[in-house]
N, C-alpha and C. Protein backbone atom coordinates (compact mmCIF):
# COMPACT_ATOMS: atom_id res chain seq x y z
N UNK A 1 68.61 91.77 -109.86
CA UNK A 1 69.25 90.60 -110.40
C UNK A 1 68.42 90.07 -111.54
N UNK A 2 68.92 89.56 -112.77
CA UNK A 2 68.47 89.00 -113.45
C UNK A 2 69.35 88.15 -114.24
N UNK A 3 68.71 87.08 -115.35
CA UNK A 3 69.59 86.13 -116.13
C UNK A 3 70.03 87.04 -117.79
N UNK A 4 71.23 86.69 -117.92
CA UNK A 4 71.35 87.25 -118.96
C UNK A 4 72.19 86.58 -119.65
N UNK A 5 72.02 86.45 -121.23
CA UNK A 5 73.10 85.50 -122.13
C UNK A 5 74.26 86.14 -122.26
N UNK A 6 75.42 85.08 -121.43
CA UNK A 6 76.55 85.75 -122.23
C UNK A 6 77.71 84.73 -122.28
N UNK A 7 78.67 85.05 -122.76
CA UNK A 7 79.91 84.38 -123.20
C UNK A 7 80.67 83.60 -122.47
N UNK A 8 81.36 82.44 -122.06
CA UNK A 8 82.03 81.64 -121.83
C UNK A 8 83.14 83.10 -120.66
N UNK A 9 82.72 82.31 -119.49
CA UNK A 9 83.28 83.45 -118.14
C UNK A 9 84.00 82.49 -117.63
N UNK A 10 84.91 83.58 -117.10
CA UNK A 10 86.30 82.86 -116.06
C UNK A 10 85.37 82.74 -114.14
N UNK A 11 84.79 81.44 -114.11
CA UNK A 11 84.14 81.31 -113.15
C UNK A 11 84.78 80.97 -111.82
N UNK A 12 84.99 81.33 -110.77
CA UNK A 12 85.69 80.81 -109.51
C UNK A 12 84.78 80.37 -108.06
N UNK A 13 85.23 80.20 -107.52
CA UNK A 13 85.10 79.38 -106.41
C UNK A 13 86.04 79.86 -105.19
N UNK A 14 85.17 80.02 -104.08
CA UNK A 14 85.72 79.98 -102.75
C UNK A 14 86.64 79.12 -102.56
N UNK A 15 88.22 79.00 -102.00
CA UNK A 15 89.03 77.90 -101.18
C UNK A 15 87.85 77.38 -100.48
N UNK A 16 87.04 78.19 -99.86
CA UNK A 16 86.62 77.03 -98.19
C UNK A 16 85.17 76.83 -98.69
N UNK A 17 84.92 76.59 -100.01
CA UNK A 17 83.54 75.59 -100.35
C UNK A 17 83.82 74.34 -100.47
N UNK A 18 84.90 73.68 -100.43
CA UNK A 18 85.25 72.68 -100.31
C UNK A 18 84.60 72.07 -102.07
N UNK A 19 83.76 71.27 -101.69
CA UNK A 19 82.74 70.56 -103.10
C UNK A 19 81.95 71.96 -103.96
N UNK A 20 81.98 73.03 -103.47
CA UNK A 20 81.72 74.17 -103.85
C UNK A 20 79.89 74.28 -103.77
N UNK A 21 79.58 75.46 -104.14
CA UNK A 21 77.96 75.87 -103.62
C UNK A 21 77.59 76.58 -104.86
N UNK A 22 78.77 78.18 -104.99
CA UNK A 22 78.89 78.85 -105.88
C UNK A 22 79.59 79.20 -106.22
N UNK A 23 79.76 79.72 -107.52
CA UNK A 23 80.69 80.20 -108.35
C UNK A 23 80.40 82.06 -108.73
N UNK A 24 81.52 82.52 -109.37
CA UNK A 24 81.55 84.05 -109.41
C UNK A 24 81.76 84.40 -110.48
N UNK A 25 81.83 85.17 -111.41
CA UNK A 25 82.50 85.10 -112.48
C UNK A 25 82.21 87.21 -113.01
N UNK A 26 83.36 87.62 -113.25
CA UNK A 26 82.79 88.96 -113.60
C UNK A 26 82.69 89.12 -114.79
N UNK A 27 81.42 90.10 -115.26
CA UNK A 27 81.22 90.35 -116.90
C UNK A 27 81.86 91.80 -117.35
N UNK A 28 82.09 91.73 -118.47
CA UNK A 28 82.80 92.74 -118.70
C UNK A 28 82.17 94.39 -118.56
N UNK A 29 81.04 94.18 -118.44
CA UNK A 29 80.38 95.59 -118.02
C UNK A 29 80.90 95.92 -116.54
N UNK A 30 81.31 95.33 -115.89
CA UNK A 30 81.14 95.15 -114.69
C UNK A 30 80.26 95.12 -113.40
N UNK A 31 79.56 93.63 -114.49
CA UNK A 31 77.97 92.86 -113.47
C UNK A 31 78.83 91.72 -113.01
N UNK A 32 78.51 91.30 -111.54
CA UNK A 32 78.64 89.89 -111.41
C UNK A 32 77.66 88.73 -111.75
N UNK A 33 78.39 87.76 -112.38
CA UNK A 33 77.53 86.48 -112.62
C UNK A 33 77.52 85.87 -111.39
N UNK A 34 76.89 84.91 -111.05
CA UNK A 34 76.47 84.19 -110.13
C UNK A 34 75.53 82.79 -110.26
N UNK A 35 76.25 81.45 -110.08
CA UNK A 35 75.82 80.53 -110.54
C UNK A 35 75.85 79.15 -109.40
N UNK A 36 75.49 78.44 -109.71
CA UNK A 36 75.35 77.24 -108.67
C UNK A 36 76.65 75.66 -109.44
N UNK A 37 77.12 75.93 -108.83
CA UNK A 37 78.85 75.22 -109.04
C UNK A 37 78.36 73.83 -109.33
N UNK A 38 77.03 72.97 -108.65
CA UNK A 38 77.11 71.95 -108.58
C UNK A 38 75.57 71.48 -109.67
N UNK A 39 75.51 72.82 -110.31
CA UNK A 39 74.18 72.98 -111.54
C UNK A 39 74.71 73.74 -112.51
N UNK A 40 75.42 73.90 -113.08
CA UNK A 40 76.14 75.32 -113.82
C UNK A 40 75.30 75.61 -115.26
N UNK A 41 74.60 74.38 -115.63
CA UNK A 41 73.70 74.56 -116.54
C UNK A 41 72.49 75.14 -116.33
N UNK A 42 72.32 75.30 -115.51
CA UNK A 42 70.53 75.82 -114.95
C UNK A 42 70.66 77.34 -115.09
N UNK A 43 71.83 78.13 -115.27
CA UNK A 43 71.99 79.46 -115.39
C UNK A 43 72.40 80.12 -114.49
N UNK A 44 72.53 81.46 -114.44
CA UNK A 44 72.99 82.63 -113.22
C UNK A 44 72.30 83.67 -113.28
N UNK A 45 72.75 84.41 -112.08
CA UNK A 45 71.98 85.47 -111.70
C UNK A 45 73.40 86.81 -112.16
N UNK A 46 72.83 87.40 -112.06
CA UNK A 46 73.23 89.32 -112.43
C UNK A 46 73.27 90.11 -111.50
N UNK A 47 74.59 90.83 -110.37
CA UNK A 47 74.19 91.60 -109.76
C UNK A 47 74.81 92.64 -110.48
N UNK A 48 75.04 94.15 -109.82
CA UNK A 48 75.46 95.27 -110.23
C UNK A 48 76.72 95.53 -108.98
N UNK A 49 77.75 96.08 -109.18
CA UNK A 49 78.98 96.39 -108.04
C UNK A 49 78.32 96.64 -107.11
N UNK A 50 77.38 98.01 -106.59
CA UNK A 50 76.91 97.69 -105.31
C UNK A 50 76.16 96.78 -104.60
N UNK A 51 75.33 95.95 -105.52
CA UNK A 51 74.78 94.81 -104.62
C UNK A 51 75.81 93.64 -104.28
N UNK A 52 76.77 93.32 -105.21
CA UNK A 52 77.50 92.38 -104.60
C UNK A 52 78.71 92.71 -103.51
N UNK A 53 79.05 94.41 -103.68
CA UNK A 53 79.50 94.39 -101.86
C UNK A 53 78.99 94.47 -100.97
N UNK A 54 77.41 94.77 -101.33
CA UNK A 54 76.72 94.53 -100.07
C UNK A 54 76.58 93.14 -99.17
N UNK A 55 76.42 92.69 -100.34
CA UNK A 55 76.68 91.23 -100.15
C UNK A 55 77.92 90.88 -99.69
N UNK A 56 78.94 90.97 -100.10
CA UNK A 56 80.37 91.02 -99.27
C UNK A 56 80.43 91.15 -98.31
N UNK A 57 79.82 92.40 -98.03
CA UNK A 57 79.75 93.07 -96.46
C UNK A 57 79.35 92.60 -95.63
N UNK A 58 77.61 92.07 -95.96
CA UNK A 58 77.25 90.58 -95.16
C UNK A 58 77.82 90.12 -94.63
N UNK A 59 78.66 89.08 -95.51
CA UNK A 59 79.16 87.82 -95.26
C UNK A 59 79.99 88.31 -94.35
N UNK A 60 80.98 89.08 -94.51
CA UNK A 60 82.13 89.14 -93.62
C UNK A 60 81.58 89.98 -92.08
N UNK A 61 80.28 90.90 -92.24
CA UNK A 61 79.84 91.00 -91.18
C UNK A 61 79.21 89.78 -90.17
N UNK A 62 78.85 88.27 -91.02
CA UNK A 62 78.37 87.26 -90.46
C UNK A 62 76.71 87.64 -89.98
N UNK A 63 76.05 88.73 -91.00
CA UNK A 63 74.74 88.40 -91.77
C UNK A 63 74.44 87.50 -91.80
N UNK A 64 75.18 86.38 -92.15
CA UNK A 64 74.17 85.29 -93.19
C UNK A 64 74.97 84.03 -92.68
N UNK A 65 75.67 83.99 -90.87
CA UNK A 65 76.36 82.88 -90.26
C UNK A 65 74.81 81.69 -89.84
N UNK A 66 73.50 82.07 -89.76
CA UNK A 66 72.53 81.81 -88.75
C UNK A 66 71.82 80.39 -90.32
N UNK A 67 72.25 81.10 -91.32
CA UNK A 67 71.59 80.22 -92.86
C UNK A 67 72.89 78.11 -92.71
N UNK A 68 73.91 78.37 -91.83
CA UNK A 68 75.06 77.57 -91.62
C UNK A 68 75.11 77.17 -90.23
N UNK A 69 75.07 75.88 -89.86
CA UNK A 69 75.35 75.37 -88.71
C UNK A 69 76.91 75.69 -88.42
N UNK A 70 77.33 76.14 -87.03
CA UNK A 70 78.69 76.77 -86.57
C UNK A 70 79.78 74.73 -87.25
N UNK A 71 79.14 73.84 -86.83
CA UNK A 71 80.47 73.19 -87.55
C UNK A 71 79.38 71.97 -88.36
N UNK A 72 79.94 70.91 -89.56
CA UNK A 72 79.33 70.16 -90.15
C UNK A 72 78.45 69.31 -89.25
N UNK A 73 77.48 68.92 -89.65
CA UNK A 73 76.69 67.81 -88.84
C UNK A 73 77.09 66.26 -88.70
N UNK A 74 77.39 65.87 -87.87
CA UNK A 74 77.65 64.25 -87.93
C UNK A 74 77.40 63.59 -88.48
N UNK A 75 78.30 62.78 -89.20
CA UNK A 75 77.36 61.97 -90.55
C UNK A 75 77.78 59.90 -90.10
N UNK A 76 78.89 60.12 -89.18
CA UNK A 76 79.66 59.06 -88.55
C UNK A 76 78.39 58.31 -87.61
N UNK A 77 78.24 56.95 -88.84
CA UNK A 77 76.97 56.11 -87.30
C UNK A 77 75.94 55.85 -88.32
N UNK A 78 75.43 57.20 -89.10
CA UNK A 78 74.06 57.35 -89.95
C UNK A 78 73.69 56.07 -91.10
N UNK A 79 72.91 55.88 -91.03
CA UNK A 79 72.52 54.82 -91.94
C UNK A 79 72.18 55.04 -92.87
């Protein structure tokens, strides 16, 4: 992964990020961008097709369920 300059990308977002986390965006070589939805200026990262289905694969294997509490934390009461 690395940062690399490039052109004004068609960036998306998960339905179920709700306020969103990250964004996706593909480059025309076919690298994925990868950026922080709620920083979009701070830059992105670079993967190559196989690292980001690995990454896919993860997720949908639920790899990476243990980084996420199973439901939101209570926020009702908090001061």
């Amino acid at each position: 992964m690395f940062e690399t300059d490039v052109p004004e990308l068609a960036w998306r977002k998960s339905s179920f990020s709700g306020n969103g986390c990250v964004e996706a965006a593909p480059l025309p070589d076919g690298l994925i961008a990868v950026r922080d939805s709620k920083n979009p200026d701070a830059g992105h990262q670079v993967y190559n097709a196989h690292e980001w289905q690995a990454f896919l694969a993860g997720v949908r294997n639920g790899e990476f369920d243990y980084l996420a509490p199973a439901s939101p934390p209570a926020t009702e009461g908090l001061a």
